[in-house]
Every structure is written in C-alpha cells, then in structure tokens.
C-alpha atoms as a PDB file:
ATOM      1  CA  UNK A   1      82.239 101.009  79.994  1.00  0.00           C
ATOM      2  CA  UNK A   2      84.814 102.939  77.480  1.00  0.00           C
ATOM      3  CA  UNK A   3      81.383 103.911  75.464  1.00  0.00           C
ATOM      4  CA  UNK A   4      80.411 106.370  78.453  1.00  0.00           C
ATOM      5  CA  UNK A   5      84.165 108.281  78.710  1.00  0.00           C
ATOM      6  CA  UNK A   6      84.946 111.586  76.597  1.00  0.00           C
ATOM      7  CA  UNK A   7      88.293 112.185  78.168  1.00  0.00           C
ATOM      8  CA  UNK A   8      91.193 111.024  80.627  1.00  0.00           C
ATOM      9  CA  UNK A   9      92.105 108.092  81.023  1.00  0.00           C
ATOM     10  CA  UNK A  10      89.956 104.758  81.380  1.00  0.00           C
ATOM     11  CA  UNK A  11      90.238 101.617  82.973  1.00  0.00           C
ATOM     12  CA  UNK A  12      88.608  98.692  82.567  1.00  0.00           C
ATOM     13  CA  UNK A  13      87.851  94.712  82.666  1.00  0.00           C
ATOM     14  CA  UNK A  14      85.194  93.621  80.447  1.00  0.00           C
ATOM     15  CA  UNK A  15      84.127  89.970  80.660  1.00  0.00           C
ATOM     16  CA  UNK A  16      82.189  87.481  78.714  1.00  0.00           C
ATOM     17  CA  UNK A  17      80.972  83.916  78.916  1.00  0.00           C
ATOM     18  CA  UNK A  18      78.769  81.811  76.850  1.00  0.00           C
ATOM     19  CA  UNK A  19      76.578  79.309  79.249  1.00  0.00           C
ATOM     20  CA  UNK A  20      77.135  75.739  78.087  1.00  0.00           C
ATOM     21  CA  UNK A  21      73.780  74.427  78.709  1.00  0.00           C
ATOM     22  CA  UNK A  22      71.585  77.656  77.685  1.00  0.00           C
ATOM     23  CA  UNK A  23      73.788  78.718  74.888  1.00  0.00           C
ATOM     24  CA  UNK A  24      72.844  82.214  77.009  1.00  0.00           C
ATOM     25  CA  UNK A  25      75.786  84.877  76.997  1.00  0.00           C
ATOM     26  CA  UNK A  26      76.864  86.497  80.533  1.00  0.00           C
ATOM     27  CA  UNK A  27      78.461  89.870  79.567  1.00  0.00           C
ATOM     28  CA  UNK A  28      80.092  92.767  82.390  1.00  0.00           C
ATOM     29  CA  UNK A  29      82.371  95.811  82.117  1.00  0.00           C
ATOM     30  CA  UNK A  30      83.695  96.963  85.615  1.00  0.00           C
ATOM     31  CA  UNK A  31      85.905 100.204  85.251  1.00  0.00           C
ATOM     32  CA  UNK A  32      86.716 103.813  85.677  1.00  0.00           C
ATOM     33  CA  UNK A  33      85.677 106.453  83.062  1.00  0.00           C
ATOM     34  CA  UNK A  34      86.140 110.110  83.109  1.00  0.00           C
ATOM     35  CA  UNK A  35      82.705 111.954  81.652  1.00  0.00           C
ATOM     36  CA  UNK A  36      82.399 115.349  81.541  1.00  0.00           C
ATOM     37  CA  UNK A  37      84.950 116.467  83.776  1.00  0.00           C
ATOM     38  CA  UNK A  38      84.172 113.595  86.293  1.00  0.00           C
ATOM     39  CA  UNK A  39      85.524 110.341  87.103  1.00  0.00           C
ATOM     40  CA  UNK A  40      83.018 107.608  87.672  1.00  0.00           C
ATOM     41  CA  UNK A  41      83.086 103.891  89.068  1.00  0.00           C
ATOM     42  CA  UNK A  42      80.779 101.984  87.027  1.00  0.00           C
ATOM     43  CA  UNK A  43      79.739  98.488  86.462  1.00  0.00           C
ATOM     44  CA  UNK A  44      77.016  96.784  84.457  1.00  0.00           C
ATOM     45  CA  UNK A  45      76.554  92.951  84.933  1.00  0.00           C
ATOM     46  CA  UNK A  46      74.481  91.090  82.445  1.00  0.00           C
ATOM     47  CA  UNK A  47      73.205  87.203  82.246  1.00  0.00           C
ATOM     48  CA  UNK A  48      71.003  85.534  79.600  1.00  0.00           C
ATOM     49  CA  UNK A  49      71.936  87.671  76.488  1.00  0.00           C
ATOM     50  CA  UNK A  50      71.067  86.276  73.510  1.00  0.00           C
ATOM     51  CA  UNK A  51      73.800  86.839  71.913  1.00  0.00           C
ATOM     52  CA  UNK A  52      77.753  88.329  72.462  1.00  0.00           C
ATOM     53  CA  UNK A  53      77.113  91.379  70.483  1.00  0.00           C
ATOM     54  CA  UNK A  54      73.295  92.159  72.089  1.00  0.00           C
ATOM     55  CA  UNK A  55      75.050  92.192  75.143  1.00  0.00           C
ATOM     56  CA  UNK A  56      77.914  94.252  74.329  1.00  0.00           C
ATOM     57  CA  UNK A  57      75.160  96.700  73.292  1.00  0.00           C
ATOM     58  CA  UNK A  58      73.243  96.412  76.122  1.00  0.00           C
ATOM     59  CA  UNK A  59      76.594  97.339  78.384  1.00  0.00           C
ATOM     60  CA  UNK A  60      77.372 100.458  76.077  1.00  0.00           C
ATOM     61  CA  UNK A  61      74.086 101.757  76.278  1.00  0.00           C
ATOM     62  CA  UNK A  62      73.394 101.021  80.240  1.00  0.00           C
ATOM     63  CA  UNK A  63      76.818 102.544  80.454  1.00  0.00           C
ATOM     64  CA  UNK A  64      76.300 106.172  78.778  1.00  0.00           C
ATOM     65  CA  UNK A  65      72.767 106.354  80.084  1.00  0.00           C
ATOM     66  CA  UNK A  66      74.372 105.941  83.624  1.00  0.00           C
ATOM     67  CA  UNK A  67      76.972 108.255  83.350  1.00  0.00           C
ATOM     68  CA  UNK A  68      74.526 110.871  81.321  1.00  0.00           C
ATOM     69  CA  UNK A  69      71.927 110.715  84.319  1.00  0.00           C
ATOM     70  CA  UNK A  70      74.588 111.542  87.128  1.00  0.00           C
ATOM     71  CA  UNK A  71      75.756 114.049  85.170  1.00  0.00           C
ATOM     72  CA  UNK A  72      72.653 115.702  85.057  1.00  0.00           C
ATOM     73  CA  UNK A  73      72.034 115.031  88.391  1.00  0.00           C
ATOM     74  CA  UNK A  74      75.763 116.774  89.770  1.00  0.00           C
ATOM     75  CA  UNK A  75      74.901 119.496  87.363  1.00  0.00           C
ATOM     76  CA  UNK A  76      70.965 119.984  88.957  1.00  0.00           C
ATOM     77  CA  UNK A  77      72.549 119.871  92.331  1.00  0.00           C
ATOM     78  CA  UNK A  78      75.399 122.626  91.884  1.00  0.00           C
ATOM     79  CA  UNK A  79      72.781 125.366  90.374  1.00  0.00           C
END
C-alpha cells in the first residue's frame, strides 16, 4: 500500500502466507495512504502467487494504479 502514498502519514498491515499444500503465496496490504493531497482506504488481497516477491509486486502495482485512477477521476469530476 506505502508504494501508492507521496505524503502524510501512512498506515498499514501487510500480510503474507505461504499455502502448505500448494506451495502458493497469499499476499494483502490493508491501509491508509495520503496521494496527492488525498487520503485513501485501500486494500488489495491476493491468493495463489507464485512467489513472495511476485506478489509483493502485484500489491504495489494494483496499489498505485488504484490510487492514480481515483485521482484522475476526483480531478475529472471537480473541472
């Protein structure tokens, strides 16, 4: 989630499991971000990762994509 924040402060619980009989990783972040000005509740849930790391990726990229589209989205909406 802390990928997605430029500013103020951030809070956060990330979370990961490795699945004993796929050997599949289950990664989350759940938190509060400020981006561009705004603060945003996010979460992004994953299961079946391949590995720790592709799913820490996955989460940072989900993450500023998300906050990046409602951005636009406030900013389309106020002009």
């Amino acid at each position: 989630m802390s990928a997605a924040a430029d500013s103020g402060r951030t809070a956060l619980k990330n979370g990961w499991l490795k699945r004993s009989q796929t050997k599949k990783w289950d990664v989350n972040s759940i938190g509060r971000i400020q981006h561009e000005g705004r603060v945003y509740l996010m979460a992004v849930l994953l299961n079946g990762c391949s590995t720790q790391e592709v799913g820490i990726s996955i989460v940072e990229q989900a993450s500023r994509a998300s906050a990046a589209a409602f951005s636009r989205k406030l900013e389309e909406k106020s002009t």
